[in-house]
N, C-alpha and C. Protein backbone atom coordinates (compact mmCIF):
# COMPACT_ATOMS: atom_id res chain seq x y z
N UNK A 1 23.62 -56.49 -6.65
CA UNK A 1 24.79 -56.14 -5.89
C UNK A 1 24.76 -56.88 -4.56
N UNK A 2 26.04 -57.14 -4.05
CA UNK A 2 26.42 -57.85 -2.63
C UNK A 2 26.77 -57.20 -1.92
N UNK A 3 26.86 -57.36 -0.75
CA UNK A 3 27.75 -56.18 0.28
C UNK A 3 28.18 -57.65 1.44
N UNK A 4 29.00 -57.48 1.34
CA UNK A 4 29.37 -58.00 2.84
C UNK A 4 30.45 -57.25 3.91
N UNK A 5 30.67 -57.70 5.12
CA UNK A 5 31.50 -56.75 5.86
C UNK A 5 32.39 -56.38 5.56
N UNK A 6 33.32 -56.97 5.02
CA UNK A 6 34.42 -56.92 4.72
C UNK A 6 34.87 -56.50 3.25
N UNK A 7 33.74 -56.51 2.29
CA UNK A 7 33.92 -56.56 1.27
C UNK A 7 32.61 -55.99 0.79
N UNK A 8 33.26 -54.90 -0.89
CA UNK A 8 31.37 -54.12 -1.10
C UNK A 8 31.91 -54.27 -2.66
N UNK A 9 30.69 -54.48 -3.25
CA UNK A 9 30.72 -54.61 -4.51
C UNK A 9 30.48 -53.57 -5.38
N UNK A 10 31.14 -53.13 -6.48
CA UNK A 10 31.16 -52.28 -7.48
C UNK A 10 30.62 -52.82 -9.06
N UNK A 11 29.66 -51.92 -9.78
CA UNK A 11 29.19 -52.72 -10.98
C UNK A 11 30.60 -51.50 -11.59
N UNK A 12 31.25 -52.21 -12.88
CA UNK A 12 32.28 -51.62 -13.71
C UNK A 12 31.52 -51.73 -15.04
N UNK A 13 31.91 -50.63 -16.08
CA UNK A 13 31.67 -50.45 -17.12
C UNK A 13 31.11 -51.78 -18.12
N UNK A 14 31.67 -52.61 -17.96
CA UNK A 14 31.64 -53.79 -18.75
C UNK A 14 30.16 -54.73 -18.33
N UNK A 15 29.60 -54.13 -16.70
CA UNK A 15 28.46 -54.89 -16.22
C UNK A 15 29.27 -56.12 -15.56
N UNK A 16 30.28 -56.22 -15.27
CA UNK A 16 30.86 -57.17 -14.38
C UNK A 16 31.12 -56.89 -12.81
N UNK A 17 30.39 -57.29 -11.99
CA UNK A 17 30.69 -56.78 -10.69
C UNK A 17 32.45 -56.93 -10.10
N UNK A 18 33.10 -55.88 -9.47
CA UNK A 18 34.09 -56.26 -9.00
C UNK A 18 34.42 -55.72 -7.68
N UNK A 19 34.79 -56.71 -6.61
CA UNK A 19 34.91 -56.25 -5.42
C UNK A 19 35.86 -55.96 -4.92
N UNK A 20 36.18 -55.13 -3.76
CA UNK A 20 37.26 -54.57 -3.07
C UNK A 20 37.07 -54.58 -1.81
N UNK A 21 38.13 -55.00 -1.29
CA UNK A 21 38.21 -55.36 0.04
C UNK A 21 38.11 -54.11 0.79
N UNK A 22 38.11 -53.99 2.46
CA UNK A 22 38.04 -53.07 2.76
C UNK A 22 39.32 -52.31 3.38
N UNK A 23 40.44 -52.84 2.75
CA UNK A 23 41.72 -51.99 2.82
C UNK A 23 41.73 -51.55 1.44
N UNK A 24 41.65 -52.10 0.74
CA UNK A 24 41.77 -51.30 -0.63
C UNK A 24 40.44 -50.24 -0.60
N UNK A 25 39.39 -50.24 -0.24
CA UNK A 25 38.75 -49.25 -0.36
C UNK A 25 39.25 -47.82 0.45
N UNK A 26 39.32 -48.19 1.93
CA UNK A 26 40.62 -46.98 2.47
C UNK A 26 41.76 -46.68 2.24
N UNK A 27 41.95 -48.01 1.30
CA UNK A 27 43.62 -46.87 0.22
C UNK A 27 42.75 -45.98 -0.56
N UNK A 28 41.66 -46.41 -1.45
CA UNK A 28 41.47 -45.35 -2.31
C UNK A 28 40.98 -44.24 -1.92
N UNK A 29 39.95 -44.14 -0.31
CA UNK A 29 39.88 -42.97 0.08
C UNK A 29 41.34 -42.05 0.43
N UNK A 30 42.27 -42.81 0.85
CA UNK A 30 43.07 -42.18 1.84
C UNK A 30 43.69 -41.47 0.18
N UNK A 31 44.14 -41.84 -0.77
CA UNK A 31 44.90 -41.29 -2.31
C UNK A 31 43.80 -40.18 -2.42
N UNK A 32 42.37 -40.43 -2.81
CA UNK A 32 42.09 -38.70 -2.72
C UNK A 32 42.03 -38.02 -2.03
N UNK A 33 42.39 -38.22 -0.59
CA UNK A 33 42.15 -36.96 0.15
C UNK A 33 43.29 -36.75 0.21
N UNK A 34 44.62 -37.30 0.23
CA UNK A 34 45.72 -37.02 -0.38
C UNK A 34 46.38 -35.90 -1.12
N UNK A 35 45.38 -36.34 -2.44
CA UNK A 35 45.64 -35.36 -3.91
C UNK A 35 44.32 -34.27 -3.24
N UNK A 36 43.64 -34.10 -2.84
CA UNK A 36 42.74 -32.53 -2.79
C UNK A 36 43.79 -31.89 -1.05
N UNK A 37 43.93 -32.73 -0.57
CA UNK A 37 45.03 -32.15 0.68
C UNK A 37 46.29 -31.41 0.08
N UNK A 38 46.65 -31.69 -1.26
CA UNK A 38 48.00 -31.60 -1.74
C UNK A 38 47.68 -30.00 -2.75
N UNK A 39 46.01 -30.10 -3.16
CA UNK A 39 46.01 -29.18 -3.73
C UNK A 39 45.57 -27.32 -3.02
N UNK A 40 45.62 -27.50 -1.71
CA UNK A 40 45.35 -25.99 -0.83
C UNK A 40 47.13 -26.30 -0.26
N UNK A 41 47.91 -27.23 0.01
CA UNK A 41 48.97 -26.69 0.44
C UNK A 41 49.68 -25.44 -0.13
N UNK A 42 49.91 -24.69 0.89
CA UNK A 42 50.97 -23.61 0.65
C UNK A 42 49.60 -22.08 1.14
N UNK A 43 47.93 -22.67 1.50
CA UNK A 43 47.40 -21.59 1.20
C UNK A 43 46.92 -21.92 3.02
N UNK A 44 47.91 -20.80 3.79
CA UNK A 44 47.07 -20.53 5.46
C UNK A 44 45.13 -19.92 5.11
N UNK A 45 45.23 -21.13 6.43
CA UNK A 45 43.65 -21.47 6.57
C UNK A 45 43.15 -19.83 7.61
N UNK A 46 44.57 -19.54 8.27
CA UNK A 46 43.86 -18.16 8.52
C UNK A 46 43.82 -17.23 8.28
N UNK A 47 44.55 -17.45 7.35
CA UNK A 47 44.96 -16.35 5.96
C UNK A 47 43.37 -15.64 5.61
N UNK A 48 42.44 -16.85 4.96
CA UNK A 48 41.37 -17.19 4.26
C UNK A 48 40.38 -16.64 5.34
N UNK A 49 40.69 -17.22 6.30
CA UNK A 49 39.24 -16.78 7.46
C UNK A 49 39.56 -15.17 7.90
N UNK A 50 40.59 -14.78 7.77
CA UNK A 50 40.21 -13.45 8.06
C UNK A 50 39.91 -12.65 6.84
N UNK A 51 40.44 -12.82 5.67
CA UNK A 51 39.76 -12.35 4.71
C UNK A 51 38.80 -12.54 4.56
N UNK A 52 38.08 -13.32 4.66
CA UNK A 52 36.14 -13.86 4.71
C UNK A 52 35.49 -12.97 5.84
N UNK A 53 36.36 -12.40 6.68
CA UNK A 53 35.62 -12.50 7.98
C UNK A 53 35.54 -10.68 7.45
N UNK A 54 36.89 -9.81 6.56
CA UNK A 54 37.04 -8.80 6.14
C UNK A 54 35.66 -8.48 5.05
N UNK A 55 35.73 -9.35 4.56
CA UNK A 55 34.98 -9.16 2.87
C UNK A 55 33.45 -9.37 3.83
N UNK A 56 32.92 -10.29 5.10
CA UNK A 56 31.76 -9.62 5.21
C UNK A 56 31.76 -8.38 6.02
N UNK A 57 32.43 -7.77 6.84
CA UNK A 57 32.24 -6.54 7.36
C UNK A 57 32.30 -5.19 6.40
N UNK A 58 32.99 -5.62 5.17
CA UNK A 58 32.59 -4.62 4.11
C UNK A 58 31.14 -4.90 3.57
N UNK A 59 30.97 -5.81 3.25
CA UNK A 59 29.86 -6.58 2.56
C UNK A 59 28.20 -5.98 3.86
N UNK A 60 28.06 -5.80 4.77
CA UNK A 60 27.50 -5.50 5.87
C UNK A 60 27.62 -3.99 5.61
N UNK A 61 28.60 -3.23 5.60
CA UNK A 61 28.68 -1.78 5.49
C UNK A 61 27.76 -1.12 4.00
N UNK A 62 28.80 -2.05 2.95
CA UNK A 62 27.92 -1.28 1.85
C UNK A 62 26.12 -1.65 2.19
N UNK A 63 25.81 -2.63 2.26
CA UNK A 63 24.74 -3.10 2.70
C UNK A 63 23.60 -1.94 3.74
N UNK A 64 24.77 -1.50 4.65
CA UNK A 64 23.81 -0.18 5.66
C UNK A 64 24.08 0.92 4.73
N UNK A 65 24.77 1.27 3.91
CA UNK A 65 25.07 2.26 2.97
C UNK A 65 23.85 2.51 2.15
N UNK A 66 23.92 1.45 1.39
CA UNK A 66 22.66 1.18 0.46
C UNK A 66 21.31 1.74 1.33
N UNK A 67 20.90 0.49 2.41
CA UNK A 67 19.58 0.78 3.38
C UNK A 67 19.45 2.27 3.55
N UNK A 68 20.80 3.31 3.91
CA UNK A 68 20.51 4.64 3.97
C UNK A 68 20.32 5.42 3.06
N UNK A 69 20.82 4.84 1.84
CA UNK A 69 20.20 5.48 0.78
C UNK A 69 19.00 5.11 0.00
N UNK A 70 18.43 3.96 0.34
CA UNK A 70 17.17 3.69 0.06
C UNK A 70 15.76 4.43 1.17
N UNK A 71 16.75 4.65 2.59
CA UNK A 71 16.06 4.91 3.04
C UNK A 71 15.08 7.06 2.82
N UNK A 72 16.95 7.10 2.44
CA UNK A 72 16.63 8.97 1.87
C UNK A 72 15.76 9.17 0.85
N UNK A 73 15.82 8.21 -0.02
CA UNK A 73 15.07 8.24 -1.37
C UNK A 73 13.90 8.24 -1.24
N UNK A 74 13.10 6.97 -0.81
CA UNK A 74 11.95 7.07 0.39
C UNK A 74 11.17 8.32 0.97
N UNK A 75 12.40 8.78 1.73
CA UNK A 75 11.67 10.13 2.49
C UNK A 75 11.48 11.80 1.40
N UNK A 76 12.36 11.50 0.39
CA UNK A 76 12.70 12.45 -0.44
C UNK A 76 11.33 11.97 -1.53
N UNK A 77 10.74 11.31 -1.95
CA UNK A 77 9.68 10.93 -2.56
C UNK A 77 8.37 11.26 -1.93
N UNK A 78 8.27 10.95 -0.28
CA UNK A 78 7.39 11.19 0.78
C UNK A 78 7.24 12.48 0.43
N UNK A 79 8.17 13.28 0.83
CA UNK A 79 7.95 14.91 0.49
C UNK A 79 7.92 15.38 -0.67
N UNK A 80 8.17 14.82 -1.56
CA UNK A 80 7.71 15.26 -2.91
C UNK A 80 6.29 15.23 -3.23
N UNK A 81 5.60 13.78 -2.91
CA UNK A 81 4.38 13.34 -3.32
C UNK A 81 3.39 14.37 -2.43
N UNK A 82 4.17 14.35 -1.01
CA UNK A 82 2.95 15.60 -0.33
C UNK A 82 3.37 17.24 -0.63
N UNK A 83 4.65 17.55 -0.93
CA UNK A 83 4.03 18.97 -1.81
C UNK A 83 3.34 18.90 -3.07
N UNK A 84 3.84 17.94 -3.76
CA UNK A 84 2.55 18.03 -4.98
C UNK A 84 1.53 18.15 -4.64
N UNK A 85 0.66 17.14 -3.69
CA UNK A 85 -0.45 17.17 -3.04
C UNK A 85 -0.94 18.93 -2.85
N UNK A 86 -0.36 18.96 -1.95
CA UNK A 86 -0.04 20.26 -0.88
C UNK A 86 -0.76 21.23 -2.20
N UNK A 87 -0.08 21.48 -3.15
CA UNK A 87 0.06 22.32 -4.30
C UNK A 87 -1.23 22.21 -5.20
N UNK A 88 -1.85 21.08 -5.64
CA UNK A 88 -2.81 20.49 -6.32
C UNK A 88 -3.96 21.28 -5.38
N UNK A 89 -3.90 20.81 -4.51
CA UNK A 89 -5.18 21.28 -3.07
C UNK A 89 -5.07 22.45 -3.29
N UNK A 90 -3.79 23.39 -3.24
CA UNK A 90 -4.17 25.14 -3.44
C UNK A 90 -4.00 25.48 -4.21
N UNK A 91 -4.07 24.74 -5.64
CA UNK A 91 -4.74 25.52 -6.75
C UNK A 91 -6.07 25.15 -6.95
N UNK A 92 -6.44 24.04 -6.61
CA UNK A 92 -7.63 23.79 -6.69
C UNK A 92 -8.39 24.32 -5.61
N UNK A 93 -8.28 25.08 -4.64
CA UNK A 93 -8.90 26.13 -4.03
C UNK A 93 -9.00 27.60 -4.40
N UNK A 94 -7.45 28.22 -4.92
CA UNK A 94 -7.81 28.95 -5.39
C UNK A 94 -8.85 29.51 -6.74
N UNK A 95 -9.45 28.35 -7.74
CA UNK A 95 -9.93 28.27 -8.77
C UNK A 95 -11.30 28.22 -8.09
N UNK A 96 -11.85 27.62 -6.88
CA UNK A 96 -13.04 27.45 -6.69
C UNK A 96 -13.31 28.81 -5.82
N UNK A 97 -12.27 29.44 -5.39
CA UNK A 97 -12.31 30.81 -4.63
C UNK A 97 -12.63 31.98 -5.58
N UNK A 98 -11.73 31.70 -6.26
CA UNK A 98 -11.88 32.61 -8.05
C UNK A 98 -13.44 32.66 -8.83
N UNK A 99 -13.87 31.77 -8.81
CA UNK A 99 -15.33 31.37 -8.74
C UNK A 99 -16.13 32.29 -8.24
N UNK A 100 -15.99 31.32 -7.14
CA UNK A 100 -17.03 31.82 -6.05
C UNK A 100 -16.94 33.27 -5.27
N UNK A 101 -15.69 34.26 -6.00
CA UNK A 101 -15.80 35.20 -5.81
C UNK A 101 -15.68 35.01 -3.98
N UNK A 102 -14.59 35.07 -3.09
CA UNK A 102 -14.45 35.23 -2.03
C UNK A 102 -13.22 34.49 -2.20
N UNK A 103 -12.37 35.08 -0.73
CA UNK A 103 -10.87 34.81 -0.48
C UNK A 103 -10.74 33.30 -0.48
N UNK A 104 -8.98 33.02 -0.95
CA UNK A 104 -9.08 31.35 -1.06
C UNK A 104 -8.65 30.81 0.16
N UNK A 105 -8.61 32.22 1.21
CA UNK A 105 -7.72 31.07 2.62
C UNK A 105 -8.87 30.46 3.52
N UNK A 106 -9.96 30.88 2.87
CA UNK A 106 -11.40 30.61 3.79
C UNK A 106 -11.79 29.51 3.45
N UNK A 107 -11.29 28.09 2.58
CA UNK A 107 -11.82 27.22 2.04
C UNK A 107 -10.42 26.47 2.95
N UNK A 108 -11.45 25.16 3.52
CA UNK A 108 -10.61 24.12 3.85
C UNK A 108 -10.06 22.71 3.47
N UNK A 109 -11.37 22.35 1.97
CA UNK A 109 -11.74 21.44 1.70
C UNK A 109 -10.89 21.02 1.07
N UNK A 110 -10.14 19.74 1.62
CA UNK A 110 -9.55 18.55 0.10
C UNK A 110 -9.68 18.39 -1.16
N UNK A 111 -10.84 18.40 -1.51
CA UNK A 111 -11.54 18.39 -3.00
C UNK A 111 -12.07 19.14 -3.10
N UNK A 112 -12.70 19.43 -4.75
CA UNK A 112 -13.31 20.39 -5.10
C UNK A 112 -14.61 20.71 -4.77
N UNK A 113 -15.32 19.40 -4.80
CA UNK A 113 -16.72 19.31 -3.86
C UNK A 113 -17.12 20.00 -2.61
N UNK A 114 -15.77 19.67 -1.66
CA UNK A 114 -15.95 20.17 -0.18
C UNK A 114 -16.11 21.76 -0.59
N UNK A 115 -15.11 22.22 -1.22
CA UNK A 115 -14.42 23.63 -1.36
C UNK A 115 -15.74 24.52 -2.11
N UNK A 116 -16.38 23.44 -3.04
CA UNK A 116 -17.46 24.00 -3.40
C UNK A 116 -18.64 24.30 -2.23
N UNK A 117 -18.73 23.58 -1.51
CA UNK A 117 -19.71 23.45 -0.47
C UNK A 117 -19.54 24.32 0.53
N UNK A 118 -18.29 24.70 0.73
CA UNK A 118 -18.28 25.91 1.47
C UNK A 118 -18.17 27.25 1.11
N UNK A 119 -17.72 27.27 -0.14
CA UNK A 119 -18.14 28.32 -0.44
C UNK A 119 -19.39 29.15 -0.84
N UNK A 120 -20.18 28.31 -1.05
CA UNK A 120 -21.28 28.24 -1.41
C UNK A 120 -21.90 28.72 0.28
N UNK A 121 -21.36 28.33 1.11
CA UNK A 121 -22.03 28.37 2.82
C UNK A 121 -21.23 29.49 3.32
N UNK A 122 -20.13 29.93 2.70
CA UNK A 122 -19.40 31.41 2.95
C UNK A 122 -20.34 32.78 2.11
N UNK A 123 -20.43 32.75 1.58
CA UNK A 123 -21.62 32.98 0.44
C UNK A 123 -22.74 33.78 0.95
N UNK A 124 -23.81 32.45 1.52
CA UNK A 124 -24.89 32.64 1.84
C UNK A 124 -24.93 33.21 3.59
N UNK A 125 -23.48 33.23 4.06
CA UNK A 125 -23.38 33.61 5.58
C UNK A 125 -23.29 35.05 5.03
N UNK A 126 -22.43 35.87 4.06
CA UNK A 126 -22.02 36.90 4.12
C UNK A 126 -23.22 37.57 3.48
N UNK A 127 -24.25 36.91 2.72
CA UNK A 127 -25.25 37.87 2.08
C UNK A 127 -26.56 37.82 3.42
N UNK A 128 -26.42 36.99 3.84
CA UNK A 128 -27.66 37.15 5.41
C UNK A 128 -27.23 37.94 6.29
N UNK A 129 -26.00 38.34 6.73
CA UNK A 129 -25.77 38.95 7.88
C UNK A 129 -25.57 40.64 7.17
N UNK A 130 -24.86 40.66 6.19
CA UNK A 130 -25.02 42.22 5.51
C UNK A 130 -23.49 42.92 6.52
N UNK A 131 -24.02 44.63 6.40
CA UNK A 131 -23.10 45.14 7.63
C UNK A 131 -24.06 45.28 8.98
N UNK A 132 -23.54 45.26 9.94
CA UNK A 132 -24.32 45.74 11.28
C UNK A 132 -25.17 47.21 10.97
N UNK A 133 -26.10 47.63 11.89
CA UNK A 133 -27.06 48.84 11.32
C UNK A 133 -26.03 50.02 12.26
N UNK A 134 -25.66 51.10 11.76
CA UNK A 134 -25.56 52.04 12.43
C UNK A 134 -26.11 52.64 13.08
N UNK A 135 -25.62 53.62 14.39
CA UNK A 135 -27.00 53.64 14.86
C UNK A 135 -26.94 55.42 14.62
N UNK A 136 -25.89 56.06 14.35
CA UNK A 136 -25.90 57.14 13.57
C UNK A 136 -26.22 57.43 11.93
N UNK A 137 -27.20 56.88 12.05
CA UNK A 137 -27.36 56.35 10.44
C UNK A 137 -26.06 56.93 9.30
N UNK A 138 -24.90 56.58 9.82
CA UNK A 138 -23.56 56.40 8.96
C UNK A 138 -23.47 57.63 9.06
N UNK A 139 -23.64 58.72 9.66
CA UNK A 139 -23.26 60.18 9.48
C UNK A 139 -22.05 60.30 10.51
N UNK A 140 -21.33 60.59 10.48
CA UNK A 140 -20.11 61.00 11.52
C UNK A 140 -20.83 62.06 12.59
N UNK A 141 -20.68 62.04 13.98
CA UNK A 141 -20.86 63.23 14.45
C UNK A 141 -19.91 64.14 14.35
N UNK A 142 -20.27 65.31 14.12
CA UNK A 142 -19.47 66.14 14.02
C UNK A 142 -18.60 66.58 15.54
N UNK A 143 -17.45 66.41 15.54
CA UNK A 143 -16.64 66.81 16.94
C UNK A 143 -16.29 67.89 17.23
N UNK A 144 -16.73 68.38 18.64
CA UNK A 144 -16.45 70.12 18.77
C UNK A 144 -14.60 69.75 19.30
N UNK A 145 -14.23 71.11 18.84
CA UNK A 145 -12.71 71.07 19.19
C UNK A 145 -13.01 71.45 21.34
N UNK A 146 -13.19 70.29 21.44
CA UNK A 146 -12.64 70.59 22.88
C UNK A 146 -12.31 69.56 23.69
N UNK A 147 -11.94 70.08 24.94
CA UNK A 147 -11.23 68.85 25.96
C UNK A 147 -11.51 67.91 25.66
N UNK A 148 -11.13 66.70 26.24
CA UNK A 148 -11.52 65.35 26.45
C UNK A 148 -12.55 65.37 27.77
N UNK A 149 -11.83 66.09 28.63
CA UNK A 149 -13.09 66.07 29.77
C UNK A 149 -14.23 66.53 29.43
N UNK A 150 -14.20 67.47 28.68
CA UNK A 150 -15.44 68.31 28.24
C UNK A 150 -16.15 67.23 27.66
N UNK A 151 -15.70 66.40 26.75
CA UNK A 151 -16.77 65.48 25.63
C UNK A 151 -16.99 64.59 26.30
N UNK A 152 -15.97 64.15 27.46
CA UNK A 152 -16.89 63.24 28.63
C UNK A 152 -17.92 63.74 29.17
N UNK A 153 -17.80 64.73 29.65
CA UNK A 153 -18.82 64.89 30.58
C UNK A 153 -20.24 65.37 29.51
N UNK A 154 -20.21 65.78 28.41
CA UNK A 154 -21.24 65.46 27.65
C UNK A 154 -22.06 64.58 27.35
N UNK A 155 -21.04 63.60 27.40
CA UNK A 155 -21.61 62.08 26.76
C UNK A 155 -21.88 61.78 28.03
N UNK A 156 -21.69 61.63 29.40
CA UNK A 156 -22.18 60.87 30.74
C UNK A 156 -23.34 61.85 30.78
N UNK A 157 -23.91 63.12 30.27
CA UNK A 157 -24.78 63.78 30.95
C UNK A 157 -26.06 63.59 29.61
N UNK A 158 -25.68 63.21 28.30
CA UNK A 158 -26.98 62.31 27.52
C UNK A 158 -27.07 60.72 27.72
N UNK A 159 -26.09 60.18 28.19
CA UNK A 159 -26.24 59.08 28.52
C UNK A 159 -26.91 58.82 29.58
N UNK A 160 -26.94 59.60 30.58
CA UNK A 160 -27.53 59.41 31.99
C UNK A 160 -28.38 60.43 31.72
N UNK A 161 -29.56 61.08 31.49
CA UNK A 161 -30.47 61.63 31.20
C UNK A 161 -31.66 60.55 30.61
């Protein structure tokens, strides 16, 4: 191929180069932009841009629509997955409470291990300490029917003796 200023060469079907000057080449630009100029007449250009400009401010809305409902779904799953949780943990306390024979609100543990481990240490606290010793060896005193001053001043006069 040749090019010169004035003139640019074209290979044609046949393999024969054929050239065109450079007015005939800006006739043939100027004929298609012509025929694609000829084919939007009749259609306003701001017709188009505000509808574009419409179709994304809907397009943007459903868009935050969606995000808020992806976002509910999200949080509605969040709280699902932790009451299950929630639920799993207190039955699986109550079963190791059931067990271990003692209340299930006294166990704190996540797993069954922990829950075992303390109960097992709830257990061995409540069989060491027993009840406190009375010091009426569990007998009630018997109460005389009288004053209040009267049983005070009884009790300040063996107490202070």
């Amino acid at each position: 191929m040749s090019e010169t200023v004035n003139q640019e060469t074209v290979t044609t079907n046949a393999q024969e180069p054929k050239t065109f000057t450079q007015e005939e080449l800006d006739n043939i630009v100027k004929d298609r932009l012509a025929r694609e100029k000829q084919k939007y007449e009749g259609i306003n250009l701001d017709d188009l841009k505000r509808k574009a400009s419409e179709f994304d401010r809907i397009e943007e809305a459903n868009k935050t629509e969606l995000e808020k409902a992806n976002e509910r779904v999200n949080s509605l799953q969040a709280e699902l997955d932790s009451m299950k949780k929630a639920n799993e943990v207190k039955e699986m306390r109550e079963k190791v409470a059931n067990e271990a024979g003692i209340p299930a609100n006294l166990l704190t543990g996540e797993n069954e291990d922990e829950c075992k481990e303390q109960a097992k240490a709830i257990k061995d606290f409540a069989q060491q300490n027993g009840y406190p010793a009375v010091k009426d060896s569990g007998e009630l005193m018997k109460m005389k029917k009288t004053s209040t001053r009267q049983q005070f001043a009884e009790w300040a006069e063996q107490a202070l003796i």
